[in-house]
N, C-alpha and C. Protein backbone atom coordinates (compact mmCIF):
# COMPACT_ATOMS: atom_id res chain seq x y z
N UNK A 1 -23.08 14.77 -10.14
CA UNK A 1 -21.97 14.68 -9.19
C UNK A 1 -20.83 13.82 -9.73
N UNK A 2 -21.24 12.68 -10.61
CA UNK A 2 -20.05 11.73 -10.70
C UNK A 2 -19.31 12.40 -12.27
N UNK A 3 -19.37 13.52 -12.64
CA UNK A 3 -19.07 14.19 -13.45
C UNK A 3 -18.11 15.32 -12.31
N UNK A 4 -18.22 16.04 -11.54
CA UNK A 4 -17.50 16.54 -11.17
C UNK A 4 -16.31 16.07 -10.07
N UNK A 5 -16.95 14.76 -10.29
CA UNK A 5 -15.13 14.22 -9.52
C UNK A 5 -14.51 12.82 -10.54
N UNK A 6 -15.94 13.14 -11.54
CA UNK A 6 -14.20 12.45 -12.47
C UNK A 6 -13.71 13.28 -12.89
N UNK A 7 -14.04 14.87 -13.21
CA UNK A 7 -12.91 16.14 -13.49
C UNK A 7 -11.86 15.84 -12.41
N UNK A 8 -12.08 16.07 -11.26
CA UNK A 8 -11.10 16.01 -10.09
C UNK A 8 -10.29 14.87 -9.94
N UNK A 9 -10.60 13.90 -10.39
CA UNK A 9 -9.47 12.55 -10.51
C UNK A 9 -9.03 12.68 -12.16
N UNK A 10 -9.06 12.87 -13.06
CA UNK A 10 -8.72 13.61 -14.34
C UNK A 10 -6.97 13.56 -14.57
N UNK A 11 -6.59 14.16 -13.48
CA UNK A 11 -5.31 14.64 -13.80
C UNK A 11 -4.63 13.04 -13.42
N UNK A 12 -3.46 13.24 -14.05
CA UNK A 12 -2.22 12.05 -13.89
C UNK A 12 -1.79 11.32 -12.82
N UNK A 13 -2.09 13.00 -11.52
CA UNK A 13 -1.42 12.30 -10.28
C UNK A 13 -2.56 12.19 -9.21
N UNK A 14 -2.06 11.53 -8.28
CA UNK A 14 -3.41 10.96 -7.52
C UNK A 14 -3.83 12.59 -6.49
N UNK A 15 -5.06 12.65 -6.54
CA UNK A 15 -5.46 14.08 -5.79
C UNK A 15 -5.17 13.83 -4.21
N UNK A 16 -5.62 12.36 -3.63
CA UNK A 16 -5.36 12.65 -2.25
C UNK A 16 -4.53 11.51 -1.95
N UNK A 17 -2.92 11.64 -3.02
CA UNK A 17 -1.78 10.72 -2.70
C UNK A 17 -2.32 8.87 -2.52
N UNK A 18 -0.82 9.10 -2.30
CA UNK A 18 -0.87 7.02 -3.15
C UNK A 18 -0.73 6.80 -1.29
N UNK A 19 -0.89 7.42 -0.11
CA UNK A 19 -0.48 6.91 1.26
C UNK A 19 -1.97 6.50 1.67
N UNK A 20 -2.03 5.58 2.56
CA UNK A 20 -3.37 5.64 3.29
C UNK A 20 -3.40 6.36 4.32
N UNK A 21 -4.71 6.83 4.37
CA UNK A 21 -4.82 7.98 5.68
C UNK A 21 -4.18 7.53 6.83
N UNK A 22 -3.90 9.02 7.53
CA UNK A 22 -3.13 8.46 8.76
C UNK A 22 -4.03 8.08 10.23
N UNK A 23 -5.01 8.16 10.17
CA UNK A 23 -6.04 7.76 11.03
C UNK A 23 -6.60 6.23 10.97
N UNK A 24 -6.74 5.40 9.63
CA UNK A 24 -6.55 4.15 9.41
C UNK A 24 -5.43 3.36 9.81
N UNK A 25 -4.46 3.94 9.83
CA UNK A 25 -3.11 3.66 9.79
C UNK A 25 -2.74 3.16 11.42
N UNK A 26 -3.47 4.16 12.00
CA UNK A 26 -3.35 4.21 13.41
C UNK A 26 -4.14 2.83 14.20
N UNK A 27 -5.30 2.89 13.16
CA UNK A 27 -6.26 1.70 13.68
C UNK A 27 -5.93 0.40 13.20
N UNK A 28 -4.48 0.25 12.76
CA UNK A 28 -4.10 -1.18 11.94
C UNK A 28 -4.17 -2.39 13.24
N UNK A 29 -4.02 -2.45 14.57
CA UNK A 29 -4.43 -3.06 15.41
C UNK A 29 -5.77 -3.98 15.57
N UNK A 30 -6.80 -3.24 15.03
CA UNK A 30 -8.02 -3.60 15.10
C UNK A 30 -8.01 -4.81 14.27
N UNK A 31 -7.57 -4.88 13.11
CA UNK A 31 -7.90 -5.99 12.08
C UNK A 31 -6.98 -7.14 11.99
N UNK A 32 -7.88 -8.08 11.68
CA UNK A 32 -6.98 -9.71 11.50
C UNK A 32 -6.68 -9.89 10.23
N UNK A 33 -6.14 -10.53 9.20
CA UNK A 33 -5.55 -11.73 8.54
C UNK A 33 -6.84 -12.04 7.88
N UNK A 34 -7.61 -11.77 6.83
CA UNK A 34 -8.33 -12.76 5.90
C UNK A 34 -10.24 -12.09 6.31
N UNK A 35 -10.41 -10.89 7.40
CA UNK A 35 -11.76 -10.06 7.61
C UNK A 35 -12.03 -9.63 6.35
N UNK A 36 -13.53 -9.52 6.20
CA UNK A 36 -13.99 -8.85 4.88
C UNK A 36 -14.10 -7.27 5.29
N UNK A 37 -13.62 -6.72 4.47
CA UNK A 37 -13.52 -5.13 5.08
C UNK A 37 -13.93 -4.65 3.54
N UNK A 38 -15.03 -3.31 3.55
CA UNK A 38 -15.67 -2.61 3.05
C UNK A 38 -14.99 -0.98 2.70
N UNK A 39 -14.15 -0.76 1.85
CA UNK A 39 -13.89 0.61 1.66
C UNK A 39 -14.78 1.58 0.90
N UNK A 40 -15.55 2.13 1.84
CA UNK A 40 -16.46 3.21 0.96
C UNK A 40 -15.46 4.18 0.28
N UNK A 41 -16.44 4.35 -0.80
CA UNK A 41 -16.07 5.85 -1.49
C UNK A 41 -14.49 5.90 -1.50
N UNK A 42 -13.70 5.02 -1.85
CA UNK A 42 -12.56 4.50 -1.68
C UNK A 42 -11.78 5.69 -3.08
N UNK A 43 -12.14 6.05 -3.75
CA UNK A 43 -11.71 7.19 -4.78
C UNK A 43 -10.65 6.42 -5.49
N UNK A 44 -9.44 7.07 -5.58
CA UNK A 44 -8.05 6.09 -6.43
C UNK A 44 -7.57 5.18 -5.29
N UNK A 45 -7.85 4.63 -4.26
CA UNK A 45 -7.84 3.02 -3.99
C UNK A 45 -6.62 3.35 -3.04
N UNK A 46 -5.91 4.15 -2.69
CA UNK A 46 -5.29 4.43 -1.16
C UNK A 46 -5.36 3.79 -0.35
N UNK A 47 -6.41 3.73 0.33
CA UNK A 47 -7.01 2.94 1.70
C UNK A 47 -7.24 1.38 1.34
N UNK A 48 -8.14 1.42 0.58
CA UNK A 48 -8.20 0.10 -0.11
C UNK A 48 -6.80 -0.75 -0.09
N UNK A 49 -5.98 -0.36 -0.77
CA UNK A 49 -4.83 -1.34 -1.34
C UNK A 49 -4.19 -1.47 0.19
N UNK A 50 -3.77 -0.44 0.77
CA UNK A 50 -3.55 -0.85 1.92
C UNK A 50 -3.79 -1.70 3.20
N UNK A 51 -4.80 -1.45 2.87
CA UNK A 51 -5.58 -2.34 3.50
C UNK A 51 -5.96 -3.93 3.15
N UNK A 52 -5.77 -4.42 1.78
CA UNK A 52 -5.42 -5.66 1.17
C UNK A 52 -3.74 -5.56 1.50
N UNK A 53 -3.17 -5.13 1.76
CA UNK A 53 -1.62 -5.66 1.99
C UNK A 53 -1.57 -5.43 3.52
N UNK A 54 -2.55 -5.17 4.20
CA UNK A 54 -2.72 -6.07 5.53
C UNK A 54 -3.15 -7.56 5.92
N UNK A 55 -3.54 -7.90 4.62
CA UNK A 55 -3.85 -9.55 4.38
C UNK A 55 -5.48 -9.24 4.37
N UNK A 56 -6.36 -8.42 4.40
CA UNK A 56 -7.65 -8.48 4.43
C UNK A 56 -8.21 -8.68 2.99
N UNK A 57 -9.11 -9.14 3.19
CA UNK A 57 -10.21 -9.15 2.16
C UNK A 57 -10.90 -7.98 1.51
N UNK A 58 -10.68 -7.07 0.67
CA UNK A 58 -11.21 -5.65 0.63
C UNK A 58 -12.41 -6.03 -0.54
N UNK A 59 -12.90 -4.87 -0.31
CA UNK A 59 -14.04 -4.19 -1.31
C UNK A 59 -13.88 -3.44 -1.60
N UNK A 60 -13.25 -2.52 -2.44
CA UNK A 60 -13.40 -0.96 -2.85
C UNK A 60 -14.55 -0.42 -3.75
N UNK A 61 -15.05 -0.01 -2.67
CA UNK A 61 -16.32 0.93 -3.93
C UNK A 61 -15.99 1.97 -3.93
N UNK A 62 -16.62 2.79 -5.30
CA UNK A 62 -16.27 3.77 -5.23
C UNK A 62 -17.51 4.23 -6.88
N UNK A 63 -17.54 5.46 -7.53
CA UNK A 63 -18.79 5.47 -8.49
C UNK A 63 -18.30 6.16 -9.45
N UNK A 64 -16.67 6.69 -8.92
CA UNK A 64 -16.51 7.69 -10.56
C UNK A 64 -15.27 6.19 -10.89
N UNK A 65 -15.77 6.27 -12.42
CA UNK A 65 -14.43 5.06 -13.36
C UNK A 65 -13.58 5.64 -13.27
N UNK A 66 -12.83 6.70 -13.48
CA UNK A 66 -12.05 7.34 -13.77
C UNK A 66 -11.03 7.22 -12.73
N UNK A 67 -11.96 7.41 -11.38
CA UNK A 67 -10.75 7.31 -9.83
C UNK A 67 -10.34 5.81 -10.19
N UNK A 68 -11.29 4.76 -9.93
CA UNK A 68 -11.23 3.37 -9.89
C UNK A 68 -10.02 2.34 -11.06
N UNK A 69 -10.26 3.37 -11.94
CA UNK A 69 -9.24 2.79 -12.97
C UNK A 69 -7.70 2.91 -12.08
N UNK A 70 -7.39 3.97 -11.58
CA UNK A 70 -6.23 4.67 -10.85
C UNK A 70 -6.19 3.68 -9.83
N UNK A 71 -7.11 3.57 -8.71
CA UNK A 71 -6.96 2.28 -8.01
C UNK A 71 -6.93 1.13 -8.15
N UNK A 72 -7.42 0.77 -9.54
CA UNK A 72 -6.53 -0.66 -9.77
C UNK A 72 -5.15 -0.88 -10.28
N UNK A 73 -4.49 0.31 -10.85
CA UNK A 73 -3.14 0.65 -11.46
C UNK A 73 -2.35 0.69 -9.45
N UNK A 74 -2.92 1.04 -8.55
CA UNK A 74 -1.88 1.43 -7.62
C UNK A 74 -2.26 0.26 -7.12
N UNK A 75 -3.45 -0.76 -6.82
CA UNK A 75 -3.33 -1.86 -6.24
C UNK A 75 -2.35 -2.63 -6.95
N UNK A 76 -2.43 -2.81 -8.13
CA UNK A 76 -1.42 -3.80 -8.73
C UNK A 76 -1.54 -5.09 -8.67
N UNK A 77 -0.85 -5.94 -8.16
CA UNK A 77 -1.28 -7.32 -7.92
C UNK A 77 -1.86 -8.06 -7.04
N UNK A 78 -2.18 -6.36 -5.64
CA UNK A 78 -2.72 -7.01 -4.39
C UNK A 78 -4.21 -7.52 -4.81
N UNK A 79 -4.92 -8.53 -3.81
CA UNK A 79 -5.95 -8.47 -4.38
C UNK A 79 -7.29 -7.98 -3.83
N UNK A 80 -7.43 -6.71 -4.01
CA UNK A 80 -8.71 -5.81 -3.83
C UNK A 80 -9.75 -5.99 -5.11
N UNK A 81 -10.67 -6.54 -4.35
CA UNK A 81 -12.17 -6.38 -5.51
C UNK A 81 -12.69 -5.13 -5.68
N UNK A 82 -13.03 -4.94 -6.45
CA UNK A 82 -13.30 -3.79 -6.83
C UNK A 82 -14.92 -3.74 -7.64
N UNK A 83 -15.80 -2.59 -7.61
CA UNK A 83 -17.66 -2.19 -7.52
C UNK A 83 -17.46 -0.96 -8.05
N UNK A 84 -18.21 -1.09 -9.49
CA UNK A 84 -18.40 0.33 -9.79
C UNK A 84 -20.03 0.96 -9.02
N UNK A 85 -20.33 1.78 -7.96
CA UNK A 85 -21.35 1.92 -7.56
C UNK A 85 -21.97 3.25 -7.13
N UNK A 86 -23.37 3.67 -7.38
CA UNK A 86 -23.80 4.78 -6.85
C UNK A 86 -23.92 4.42 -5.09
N UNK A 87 -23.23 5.34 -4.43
CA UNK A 87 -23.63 4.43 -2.80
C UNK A 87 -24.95 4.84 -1.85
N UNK A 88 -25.65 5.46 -2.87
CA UNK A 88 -27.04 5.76 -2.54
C UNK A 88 -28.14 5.02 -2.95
N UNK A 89 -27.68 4.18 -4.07
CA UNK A 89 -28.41 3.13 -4.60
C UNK A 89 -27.72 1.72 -4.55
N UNK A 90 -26.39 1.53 -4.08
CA UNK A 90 -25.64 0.04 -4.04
C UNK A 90 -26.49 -0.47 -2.95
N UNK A 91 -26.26 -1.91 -3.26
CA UNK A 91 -26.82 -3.36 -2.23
C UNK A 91 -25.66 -3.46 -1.46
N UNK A 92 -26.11 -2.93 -0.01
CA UNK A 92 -24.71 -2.90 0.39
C UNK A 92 -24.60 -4.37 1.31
N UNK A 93 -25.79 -5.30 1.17
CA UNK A 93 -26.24 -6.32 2.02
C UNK A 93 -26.37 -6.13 3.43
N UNK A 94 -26.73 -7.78 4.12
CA UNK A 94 -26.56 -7.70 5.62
C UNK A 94 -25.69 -8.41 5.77
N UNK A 95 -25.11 -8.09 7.08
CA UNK A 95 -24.13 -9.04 7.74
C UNK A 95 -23.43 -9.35 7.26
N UNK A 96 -22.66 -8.30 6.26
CA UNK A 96 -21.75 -9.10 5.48
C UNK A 96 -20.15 -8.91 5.35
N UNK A 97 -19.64 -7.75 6.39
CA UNK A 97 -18.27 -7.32 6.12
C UNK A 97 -18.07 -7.25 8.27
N UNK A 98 -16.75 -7.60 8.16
CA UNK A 98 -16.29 -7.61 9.27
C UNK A 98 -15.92 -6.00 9.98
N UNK A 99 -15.54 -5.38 9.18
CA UNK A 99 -15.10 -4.06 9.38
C UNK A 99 -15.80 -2.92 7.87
N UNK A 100 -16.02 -1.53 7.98
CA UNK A 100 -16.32 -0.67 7.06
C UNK A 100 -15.56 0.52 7.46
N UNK A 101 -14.24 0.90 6.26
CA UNK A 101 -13.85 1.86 6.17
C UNK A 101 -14.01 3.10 5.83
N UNK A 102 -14.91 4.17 6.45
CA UNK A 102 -15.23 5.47 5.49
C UNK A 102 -14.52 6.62 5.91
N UNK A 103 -13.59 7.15 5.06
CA UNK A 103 -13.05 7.77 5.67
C UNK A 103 -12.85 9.26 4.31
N UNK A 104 -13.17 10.05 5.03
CA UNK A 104 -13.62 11.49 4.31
C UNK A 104 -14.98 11.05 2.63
N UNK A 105 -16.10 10.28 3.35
CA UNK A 105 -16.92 10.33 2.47
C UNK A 105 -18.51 11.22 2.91
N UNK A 106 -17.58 12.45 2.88
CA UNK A 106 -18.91 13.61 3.39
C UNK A 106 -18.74 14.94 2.06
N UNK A 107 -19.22 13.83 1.00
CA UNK A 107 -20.02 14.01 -0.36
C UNK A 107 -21.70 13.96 0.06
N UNK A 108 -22.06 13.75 1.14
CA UNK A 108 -23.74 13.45 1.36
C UNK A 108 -24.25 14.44 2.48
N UNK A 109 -25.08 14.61 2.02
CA UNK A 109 -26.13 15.80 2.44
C UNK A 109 -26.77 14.74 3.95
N UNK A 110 -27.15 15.80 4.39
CA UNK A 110 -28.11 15.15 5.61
C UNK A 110 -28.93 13.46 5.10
N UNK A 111 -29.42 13.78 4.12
CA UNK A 111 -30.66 12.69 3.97
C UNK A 111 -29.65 11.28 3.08
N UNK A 112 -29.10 12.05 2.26
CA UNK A 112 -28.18 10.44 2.19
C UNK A 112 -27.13 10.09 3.02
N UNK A 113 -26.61 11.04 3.71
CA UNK A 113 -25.77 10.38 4.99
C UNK A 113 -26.72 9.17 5.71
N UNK A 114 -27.78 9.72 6.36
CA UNK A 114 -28.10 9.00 7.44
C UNK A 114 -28.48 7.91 6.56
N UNK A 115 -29.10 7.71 5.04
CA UNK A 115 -29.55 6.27 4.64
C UNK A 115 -27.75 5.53 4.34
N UNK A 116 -26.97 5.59 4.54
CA UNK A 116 -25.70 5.43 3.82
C UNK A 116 -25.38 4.89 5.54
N UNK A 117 -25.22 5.66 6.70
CA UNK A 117 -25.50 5.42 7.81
C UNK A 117 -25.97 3.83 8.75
N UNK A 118 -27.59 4.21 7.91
CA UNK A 118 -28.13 2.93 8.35
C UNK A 118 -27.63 1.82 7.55
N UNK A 119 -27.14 2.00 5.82
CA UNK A 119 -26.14 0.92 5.15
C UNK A 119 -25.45 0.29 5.86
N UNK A 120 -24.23 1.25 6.46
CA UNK A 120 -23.15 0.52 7.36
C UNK A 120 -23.55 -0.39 8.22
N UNK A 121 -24.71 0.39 9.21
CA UNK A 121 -25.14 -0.71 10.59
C UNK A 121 -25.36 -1.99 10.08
N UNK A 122 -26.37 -1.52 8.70
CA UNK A 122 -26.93 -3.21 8.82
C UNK A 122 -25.81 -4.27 7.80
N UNK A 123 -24.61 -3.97 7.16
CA UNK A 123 -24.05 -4.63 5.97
C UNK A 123 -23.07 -4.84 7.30
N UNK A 124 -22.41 -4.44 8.62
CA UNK A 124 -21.65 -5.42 9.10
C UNK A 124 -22.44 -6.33 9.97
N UNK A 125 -21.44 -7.14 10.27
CA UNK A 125 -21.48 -8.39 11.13
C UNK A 125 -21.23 -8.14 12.52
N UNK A 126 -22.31 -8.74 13.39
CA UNK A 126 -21.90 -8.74 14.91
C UNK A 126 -20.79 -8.89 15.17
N UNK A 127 -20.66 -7.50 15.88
CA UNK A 127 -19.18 -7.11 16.30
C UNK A 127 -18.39 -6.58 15.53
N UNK A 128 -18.72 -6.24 14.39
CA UNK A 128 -17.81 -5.95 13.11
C UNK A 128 -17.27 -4.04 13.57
N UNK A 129 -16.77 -3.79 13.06
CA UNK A 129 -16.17 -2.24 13.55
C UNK A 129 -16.72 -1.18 12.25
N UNK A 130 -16.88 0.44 12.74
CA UNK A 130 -16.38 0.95 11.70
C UNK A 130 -15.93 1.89 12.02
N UNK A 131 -14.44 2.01 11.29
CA UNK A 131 -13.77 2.80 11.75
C UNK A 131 -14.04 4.50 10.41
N UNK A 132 -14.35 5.86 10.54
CA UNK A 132 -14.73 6.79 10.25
C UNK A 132 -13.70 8.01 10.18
N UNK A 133 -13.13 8.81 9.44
CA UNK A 133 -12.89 10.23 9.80
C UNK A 133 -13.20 10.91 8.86
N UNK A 134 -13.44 12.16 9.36
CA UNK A 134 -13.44 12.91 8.83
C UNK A 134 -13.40 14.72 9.24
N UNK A 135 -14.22 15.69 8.43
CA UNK A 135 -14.13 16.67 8.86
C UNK A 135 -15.54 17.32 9.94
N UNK A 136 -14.54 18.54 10.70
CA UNK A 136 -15.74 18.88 11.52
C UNK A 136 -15.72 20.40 11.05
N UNK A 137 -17.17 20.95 11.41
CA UNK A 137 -17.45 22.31 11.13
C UNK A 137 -16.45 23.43 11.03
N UNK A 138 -15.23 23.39 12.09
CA UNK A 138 -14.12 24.65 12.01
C UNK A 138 -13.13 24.52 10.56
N UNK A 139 -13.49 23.04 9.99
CA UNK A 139 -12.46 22.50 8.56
C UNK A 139 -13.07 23.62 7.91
N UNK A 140 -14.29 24.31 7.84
CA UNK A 140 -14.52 25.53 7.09
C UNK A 140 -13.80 26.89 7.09
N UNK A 141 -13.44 26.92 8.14
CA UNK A 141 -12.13 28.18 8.36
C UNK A 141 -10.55 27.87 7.69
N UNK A 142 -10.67 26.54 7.99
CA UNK A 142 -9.19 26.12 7.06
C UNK A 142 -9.16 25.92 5.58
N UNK A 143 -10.35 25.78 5.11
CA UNK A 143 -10.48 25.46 3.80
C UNK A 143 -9.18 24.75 3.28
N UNK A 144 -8.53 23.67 3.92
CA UNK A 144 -7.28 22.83 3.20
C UNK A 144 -8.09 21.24 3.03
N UNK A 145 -9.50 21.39 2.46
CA UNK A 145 -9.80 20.08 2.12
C UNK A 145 -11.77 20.02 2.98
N UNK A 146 -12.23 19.14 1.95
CA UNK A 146 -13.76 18.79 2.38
C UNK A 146 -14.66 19.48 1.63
N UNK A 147 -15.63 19.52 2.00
CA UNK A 147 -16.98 19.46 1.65
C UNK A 147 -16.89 21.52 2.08
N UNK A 148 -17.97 22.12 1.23
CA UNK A 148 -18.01 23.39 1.76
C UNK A 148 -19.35 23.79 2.11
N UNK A 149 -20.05 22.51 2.60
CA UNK A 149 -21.56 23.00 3.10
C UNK A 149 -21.57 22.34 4.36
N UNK A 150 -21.94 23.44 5.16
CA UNK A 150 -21.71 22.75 6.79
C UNK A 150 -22.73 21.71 7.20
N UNK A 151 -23.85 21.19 6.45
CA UNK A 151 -24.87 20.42 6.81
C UNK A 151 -23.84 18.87 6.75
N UNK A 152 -22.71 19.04 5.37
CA UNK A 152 -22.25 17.43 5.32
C UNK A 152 -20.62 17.65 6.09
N UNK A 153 -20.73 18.29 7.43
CA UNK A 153 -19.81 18.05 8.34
C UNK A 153 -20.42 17.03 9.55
N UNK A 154 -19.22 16.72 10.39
CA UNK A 154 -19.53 16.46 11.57
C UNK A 154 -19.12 16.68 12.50
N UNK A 155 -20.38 16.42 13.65
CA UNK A 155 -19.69 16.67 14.91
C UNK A 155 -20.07 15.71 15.92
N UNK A 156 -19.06 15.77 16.85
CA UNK A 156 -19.09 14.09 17.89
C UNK A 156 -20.69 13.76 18.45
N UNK A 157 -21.33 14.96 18.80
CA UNK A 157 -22.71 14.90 18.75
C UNK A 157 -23.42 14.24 17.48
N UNK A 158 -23.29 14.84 16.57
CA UNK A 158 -23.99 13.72 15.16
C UNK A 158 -23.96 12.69 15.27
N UNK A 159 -22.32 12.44 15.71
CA UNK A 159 -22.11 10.60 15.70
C UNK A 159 -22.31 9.48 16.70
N UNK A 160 -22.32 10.58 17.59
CA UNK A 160 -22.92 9.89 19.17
C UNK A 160 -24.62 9.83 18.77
N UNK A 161 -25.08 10.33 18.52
CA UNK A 161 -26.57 9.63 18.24
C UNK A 161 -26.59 9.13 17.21
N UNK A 162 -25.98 9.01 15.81
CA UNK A 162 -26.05 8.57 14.69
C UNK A 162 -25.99 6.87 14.87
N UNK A 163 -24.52 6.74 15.95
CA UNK A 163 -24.35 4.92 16.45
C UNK A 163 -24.54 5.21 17.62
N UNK A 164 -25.69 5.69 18.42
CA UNK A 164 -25.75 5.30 19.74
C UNK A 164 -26.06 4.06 19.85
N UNK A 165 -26.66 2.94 19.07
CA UNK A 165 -26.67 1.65 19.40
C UNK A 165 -25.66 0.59 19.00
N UNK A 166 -23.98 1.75 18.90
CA UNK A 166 -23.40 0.91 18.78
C UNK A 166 -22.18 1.02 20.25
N UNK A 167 -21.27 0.54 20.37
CA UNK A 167 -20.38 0.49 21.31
C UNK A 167 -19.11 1.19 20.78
N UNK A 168 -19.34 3.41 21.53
CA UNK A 168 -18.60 3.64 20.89
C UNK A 168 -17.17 3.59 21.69
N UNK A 169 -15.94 2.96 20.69
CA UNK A 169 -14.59 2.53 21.26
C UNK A 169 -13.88 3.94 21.06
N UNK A 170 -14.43 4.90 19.93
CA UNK A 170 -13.01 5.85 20.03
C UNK A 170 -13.87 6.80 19.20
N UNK A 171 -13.74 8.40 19.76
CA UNK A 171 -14.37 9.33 19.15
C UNK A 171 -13.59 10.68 20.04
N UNK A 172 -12.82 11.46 18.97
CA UNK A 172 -12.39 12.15 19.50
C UNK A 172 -12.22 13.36 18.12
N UNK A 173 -12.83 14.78 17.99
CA UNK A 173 -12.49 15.79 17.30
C UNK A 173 -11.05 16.50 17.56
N UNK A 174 -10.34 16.70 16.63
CA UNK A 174 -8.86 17.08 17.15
C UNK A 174 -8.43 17.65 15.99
N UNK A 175 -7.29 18.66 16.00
CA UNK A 175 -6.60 18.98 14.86
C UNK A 175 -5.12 18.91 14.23
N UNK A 176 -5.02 18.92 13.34
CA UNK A 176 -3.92 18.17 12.87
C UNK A 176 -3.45 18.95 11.34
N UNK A 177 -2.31 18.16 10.98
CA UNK A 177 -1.69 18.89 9.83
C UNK A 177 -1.75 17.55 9.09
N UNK A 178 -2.51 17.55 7.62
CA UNK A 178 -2.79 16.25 6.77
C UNK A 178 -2.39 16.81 5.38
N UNK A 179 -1.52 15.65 4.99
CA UNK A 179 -0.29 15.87 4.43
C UNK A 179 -0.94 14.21 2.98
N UNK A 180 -1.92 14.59 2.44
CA UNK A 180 -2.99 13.65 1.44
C UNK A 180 -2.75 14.18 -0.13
N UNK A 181 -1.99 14.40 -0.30
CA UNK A 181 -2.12 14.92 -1.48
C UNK A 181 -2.27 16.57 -1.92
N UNK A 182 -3.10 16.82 -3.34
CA UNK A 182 -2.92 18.65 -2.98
C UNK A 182 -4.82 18.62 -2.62
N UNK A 183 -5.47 17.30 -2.30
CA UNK A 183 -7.22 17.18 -2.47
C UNK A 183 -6.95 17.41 -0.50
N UNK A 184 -6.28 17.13 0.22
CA UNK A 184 -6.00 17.21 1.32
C UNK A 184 -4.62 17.56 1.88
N UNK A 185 -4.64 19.02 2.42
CA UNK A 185 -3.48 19.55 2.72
C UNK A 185 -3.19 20.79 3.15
N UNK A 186 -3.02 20.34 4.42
CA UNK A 186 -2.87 21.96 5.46
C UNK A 186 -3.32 21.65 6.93
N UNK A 187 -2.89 22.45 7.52
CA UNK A 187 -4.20 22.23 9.19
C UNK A 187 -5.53 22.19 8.64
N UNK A 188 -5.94 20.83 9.92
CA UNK A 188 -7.40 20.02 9.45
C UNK A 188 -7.72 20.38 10.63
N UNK A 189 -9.29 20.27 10.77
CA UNK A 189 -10.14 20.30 12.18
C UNK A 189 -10.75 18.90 11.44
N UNK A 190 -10.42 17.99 12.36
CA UNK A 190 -10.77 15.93 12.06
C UNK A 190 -11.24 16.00 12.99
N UNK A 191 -12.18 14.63 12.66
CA UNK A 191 -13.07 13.83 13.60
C UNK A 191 -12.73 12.56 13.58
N UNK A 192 -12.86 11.71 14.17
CA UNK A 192 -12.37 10.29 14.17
C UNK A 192 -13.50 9.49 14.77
N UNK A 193 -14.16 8.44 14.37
CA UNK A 193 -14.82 7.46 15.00
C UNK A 193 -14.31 6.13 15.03
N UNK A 194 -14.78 5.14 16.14
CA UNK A 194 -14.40 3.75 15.52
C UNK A 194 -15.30 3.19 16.73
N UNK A 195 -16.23 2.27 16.02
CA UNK A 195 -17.66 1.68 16.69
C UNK A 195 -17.76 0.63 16.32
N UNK A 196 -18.08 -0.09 17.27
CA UNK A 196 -18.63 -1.35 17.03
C UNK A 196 -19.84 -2.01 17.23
N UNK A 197 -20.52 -2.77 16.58
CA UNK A 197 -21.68 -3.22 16.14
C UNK A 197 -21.92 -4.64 17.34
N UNK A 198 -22.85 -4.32 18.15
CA UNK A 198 -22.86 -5.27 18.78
C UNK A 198 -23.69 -6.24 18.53
């Protein structure tokens, strides 16, 4: 796998643009000044950097070098740490990030979702958030971006039992026109979560 998306980060220009998603963007409310925040599967560092020039503390993981090199060229001088990591095998710890950003990391099949899943619950901190989007089953009719096996979609049902023991603040499937680069681009069928860990 980490061979076929360092082909896909390969080229010069960033596949899913230098903007942070617009669903993060939306949730900039949620976060304070100096939180440890967790960017999964963070790819060329988009979300990430942005998210350090909200004043946070970031993590960007991510497992292909190739993206990661690109996200430290677009972070620049902000300061995002940065993990070269498989996220099926990373220490993702406990209790240790205030917030976890994952947003379109449905690269995982049923069985490493849900262990990647239980990662998140237990690596934040009481009360810590995580805010989620991604795609749902009809993104297969649009084919403008995702995964093309319907097992690593979602749907508000998945995620409603996936964090039923968490406190969910915002979950809503909706569609939209996402404007990410040429890796994301066209009418989307999105999902959005944002839960908190009580």
């Amino acid at each position: 796998m980490r061979e076929f998306w360092d082909n896909r980060y390969a080229s010069e220009h960033y596949l899913f643009g230098t903007r942070p998603n617009a669903f993060l963007v939306s949730q900039q409310f949620r976060f304070h000044p100096g939180q440890q925040v967790l960017a999964v599967a963070d790819g060329e560092g988009r979300n990430g950097a942005w998210l350090a020039a909200q004043g946070l503390d970031v993590l960007s993981v991510d497992f292909s070098p190739i993206a990661q090199e690109k996200a430290k060229k677009l972070a620049g001088d902000l300061p995002v740490k940065f993990e070269l990591a498989d996220l099926t095998q990373w220490k993702w710890g406990i209790e240790r990030f205030d917030a976890v950003v994952a947003i379109f990391i449905q690269f995982a099949g049923r069985e490493a979702r849900e262990k990647m899943f239980g990662e998140i619950k237990n690596c934040l901190k009481q009360g810590g958030l995580l805010i989620l989007e991604g795609y749902s089953p009809k993104q297969l009719e649009y084919r403008t971006g995702g995964p093309s096996q319907l097992e690593n979609l979602y749907t508000e049902e998945m995620l409603r039992e996936a964090f039923s023991d968490f406190e969910i603040l915002h979950l809503e499937s909706r569609e939209a026109m996402v404007d990410e680069g040429e890796g994301h681009s066209g009418r989307s069928a999105l999902i959005d979560l944002v839960a908190r860990k009580p």
